[in-house]
C-alpha atoms as a PDB file:
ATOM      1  CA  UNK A   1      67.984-122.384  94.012  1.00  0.00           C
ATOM      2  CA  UNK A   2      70.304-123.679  96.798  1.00  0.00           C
ATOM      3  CA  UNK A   3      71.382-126.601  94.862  1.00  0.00           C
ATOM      4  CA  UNK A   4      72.562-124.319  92.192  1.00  0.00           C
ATOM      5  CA  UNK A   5      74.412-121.677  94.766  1.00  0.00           C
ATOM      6  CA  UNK A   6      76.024-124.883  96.030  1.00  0.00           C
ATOM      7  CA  UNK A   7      77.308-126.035  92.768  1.00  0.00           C
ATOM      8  CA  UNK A   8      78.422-122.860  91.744  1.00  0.00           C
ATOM      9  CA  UNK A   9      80.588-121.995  95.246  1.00  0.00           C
ATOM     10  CA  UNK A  10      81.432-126.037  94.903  1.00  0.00           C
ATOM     11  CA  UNK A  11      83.099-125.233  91.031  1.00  0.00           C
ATOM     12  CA  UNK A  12      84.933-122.177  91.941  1.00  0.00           C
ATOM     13  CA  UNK A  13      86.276-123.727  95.212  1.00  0.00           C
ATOM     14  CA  UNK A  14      87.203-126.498  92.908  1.00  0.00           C
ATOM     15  CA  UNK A  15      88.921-124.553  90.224  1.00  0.00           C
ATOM     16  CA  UNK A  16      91.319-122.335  92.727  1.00  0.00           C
ATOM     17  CA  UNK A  17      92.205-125.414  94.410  1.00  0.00           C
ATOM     18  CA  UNK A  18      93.260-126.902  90.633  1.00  0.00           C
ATOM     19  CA  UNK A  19      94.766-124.075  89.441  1.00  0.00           C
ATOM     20  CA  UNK A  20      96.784-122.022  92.345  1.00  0.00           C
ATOM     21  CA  UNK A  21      99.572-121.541  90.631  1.00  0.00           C
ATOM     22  CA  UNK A  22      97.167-118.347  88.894  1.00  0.00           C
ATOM     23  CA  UNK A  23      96.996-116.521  91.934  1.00  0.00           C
ATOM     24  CA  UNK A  24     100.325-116.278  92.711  1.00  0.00           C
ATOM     25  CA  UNK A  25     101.626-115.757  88.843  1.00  0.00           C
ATOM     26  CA  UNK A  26     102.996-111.961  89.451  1.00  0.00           C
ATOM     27  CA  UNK A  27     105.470-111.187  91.591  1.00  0.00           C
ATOM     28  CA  UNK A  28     108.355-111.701  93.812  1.00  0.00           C
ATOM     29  CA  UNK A  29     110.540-109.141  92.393  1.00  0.00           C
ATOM     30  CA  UNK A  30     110.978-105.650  93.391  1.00  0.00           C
ATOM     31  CA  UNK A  31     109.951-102.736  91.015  1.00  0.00           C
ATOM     32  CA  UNK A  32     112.269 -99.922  90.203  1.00  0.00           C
ATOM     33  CA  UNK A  33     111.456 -96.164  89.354  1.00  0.00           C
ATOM     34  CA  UNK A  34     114.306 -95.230  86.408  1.00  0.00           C
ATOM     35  CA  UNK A  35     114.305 -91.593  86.315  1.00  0.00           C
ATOM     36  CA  UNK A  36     115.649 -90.301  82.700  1.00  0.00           C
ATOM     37  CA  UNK A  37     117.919 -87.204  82.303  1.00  0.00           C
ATOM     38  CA  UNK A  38     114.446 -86.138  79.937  1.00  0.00           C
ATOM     39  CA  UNK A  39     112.355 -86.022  82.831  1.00  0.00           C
ATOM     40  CA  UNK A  40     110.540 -88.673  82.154  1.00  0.00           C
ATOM     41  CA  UNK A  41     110.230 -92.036  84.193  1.00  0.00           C
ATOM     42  CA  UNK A  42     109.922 -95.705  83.716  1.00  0.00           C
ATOM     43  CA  UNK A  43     108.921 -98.231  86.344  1.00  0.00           C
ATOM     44  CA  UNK A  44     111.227-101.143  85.253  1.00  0.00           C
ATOM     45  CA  UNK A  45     109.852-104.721  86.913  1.00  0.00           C
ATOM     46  CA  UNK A  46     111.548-106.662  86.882  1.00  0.00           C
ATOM     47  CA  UNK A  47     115.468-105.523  85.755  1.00  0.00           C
ATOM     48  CA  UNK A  48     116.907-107.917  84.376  1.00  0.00           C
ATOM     49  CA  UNK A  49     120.677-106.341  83.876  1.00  0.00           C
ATOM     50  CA  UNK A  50     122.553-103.224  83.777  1.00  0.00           C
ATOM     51  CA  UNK A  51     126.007-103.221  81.460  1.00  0.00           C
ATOM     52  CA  UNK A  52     127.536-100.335  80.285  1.00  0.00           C
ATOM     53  CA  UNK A  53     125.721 -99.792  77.347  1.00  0.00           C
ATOM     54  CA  UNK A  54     121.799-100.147  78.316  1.00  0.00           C
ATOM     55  CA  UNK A  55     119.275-101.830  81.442  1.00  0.00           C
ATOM     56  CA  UNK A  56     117.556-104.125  80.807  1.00  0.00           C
ATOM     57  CA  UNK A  57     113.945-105.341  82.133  1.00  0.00           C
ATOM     58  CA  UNK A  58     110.811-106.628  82.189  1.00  0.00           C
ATOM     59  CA  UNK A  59     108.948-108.628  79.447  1.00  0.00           C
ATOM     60  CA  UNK A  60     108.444-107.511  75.971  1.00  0.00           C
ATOM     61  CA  UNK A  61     108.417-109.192  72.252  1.00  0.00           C
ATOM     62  CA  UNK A  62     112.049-109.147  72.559  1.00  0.00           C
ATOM     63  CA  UNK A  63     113.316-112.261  75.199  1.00  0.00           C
ATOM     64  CA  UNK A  64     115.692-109.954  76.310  1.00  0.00           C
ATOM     65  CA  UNK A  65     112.726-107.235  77.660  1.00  0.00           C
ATOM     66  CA  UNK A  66     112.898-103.889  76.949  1.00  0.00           C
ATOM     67  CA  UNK A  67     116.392-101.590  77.246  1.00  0.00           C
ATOM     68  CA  UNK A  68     117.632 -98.024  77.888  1.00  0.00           C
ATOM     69  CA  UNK A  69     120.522 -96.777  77.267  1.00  0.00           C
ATOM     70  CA  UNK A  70     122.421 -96.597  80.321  1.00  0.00           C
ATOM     71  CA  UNK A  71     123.361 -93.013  79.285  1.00  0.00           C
ATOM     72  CA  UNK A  72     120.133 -91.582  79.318  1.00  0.00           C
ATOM     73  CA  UNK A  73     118.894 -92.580  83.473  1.00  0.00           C
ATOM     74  CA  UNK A  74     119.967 -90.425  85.812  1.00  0.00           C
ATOM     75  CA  UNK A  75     119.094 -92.773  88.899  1.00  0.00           C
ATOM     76  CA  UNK A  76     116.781 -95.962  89.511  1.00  0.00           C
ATOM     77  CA  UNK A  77     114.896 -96.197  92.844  1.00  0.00           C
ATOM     78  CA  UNK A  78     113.577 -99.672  94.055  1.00  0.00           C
ATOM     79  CA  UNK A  79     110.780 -99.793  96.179  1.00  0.00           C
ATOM     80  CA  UNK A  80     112.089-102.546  98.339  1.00  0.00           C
ATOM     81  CA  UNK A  81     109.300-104.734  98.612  1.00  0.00           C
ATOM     82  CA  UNK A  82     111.692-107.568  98.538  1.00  0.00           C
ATOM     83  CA  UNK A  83     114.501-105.725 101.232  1.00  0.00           C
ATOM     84  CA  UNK A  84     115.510-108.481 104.099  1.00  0.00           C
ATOM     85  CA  UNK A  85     116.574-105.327 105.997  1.00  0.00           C
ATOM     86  CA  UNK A  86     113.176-103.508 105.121  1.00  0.00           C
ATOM     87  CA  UNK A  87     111.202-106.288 106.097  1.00  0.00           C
ATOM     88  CA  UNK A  88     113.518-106.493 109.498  1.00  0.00           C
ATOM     89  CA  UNK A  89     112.938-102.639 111.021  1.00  0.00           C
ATOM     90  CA  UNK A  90     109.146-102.633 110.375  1.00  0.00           C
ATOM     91  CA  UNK A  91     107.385-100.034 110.944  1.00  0.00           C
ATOM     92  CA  UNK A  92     110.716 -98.439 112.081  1.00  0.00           C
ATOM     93  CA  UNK A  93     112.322 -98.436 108.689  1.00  0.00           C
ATOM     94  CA  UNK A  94     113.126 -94.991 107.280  1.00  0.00           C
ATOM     95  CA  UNK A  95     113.908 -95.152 103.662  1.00  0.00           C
ATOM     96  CA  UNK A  96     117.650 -93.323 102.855  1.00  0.00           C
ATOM     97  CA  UNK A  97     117.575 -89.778 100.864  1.00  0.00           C
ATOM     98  CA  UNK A  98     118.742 -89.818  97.417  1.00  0.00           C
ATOM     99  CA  UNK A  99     121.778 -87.678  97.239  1.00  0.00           C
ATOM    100  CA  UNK A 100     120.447 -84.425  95.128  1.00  0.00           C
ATOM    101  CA  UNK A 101     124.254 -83.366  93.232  1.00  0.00           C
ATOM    102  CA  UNK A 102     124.904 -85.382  90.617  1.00  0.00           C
ATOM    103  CA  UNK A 103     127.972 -87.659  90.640  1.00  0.00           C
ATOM    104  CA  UNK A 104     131.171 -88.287  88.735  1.00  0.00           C
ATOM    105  CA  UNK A 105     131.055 -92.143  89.560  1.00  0.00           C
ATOM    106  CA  UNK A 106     128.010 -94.576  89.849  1.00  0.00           C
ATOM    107  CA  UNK A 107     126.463 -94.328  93.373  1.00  0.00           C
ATOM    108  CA  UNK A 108     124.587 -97.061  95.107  1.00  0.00           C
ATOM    109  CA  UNK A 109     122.412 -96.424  98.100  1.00  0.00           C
ATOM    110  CA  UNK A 110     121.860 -99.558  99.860  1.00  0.00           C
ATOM    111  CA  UNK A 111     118.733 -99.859 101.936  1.00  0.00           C
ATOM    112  CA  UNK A 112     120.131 -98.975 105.335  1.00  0.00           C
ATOM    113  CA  UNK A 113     121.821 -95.767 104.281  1.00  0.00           C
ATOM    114  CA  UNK A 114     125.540 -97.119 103.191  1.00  0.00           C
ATOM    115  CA  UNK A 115     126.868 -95.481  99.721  1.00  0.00           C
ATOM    116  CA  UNK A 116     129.444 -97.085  97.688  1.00  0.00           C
ATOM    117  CA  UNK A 117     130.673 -95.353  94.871  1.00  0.00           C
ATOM    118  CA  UNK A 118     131.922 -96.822  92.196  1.00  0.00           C
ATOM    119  CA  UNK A 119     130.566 -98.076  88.491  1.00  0.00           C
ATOM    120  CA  UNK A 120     127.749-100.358  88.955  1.00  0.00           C
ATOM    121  CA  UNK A 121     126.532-103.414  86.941  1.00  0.00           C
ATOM    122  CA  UNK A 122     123.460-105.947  87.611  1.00  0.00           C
ATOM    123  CA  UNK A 123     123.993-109.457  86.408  1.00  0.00           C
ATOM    124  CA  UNK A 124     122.210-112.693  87.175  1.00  0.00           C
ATOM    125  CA  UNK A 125     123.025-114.358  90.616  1.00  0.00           C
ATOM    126  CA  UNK A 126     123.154-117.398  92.444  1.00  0.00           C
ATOM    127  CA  UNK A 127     120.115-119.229  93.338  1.00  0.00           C
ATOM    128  CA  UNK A 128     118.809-118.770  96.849  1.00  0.00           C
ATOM    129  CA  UNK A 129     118.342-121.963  98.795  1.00  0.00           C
ATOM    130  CA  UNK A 130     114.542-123.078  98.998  1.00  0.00           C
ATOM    131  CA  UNK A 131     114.447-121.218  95.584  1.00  0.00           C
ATOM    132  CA  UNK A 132     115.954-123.219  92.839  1.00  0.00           C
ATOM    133  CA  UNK A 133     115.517-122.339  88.971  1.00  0.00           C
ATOM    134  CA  UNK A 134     114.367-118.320  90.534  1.00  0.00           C
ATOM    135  CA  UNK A 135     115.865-115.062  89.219  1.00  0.00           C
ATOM    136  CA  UNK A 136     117.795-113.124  91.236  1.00  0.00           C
ATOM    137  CA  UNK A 137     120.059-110.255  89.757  1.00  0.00           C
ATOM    138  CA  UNK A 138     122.901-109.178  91.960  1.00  0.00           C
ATOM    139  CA  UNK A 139     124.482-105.366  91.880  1.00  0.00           C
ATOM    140  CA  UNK A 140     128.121-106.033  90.956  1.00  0.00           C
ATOM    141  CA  UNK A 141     130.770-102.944  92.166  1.00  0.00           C
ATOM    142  CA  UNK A 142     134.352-102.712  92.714  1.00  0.00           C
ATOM    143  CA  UNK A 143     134.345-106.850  92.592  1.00  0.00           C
ATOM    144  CA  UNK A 144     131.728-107.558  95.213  1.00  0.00           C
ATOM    145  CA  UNK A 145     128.189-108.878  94.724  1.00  0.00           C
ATOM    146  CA  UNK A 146     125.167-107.413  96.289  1.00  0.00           C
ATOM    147  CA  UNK A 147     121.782-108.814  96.468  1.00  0.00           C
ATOM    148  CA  UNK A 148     119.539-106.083  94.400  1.00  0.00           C
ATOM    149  CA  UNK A 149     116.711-106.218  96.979  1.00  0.00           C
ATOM    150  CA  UNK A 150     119.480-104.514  99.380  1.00  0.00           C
ATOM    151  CA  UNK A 151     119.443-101.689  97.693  1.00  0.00           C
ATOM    152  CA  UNK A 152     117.336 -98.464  98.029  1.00  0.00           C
ATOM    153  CA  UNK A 153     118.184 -96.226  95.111  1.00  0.00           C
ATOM    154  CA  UNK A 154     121.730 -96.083  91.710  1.00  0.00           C
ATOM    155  CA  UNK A 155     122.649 -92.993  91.188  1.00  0.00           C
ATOM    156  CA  UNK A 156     124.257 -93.437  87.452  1.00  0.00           C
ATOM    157  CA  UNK A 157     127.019 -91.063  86.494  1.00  0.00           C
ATOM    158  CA  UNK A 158     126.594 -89.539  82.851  1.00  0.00           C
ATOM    159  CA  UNK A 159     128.665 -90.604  80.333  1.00  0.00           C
ATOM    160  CA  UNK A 160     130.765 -87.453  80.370  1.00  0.00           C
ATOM    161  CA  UNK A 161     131.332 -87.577  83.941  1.00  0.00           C
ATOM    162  CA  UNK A 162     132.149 -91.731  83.999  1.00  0.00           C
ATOM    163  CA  UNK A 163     136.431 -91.980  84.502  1.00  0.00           C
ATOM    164  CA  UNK A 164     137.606 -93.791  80.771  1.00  0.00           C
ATOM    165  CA  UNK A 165     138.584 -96.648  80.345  1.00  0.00           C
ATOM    166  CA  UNK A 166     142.559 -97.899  80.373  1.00  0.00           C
END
């Protein structure tokens, strides 16, 4: 009977040790809330991108993941799991308020209360050191690059509202 217990614990032990790459499979990126101008939400983990036609995220029989039209969200909110800034205030942290009116330019709510207005984009970025061949999307506005996990909550203009193009 204790032979048998033995080999068992003995396998299992054996197998995680062969295989830990299972374990730690998921993960890594933060997951977003994408409230819709329906009423409805999404969680979208991970995004992907953001143009000005759709966002794009997580996995689905299209390589691409699955999209929504960028006119149809009315704000995203990331739970920050991945915030450097977060992860520095600790218990501390207080997460920003989500500005209730709605806006006549993108708005981006970075994690320690800053807003930048402005339309807003999410592309691919650079790799981080100690990280190579990772995903990490970057919020692109008015020219500068931001790392996503810095920010709190996008507060996306609709369509109507955005300024036209010259």
């Amino acid at each position: 009977m204790y032979l048998r217990t033995f080999l068992l614990i003995l396998c299992v032990v054996g197998f995680s040790l062969l295989f830990p790459g299972a374990t730690f499979a998921q993960g890594g990126w933060d997951a977003w809330t994408v409230r819709l101008r329906d009423g409805s939400e999404v969680s979208a983990s991970p995004v992907w991108s953001l143009d000005d036609k759709e966002l794009r995220y997580g996995f689905g029989d299209d390589p691409r993941g699955y999209a929504i039209p960028r006119s149809q969200i009315i704000y995203m909110s990331n739970n920050l799991t991945n915030s450097d800034y977060r992860m520095k205030q600790g218990a501390a942290y207080k997460r920003p308020s989500l500005p209730e009116a709605d806006v006549k330019e993108d708005l981006s709510v970075m994690a320690d209360g800053r807003q930048v207005s402005g339309m807003v984009t999410i592309q691919a970025g650079l790799d981080r050191p100690n990280f190579s061949g990772k995903y990490f999307p970057v919020l692109v506005q008015k020219g500068a690059k931001v790392d996503l996990t810095g920010v709190a909550y996008l507060k996306l203009a609709s369509a109507e509202k955005m300024p036209k193009k010259q």
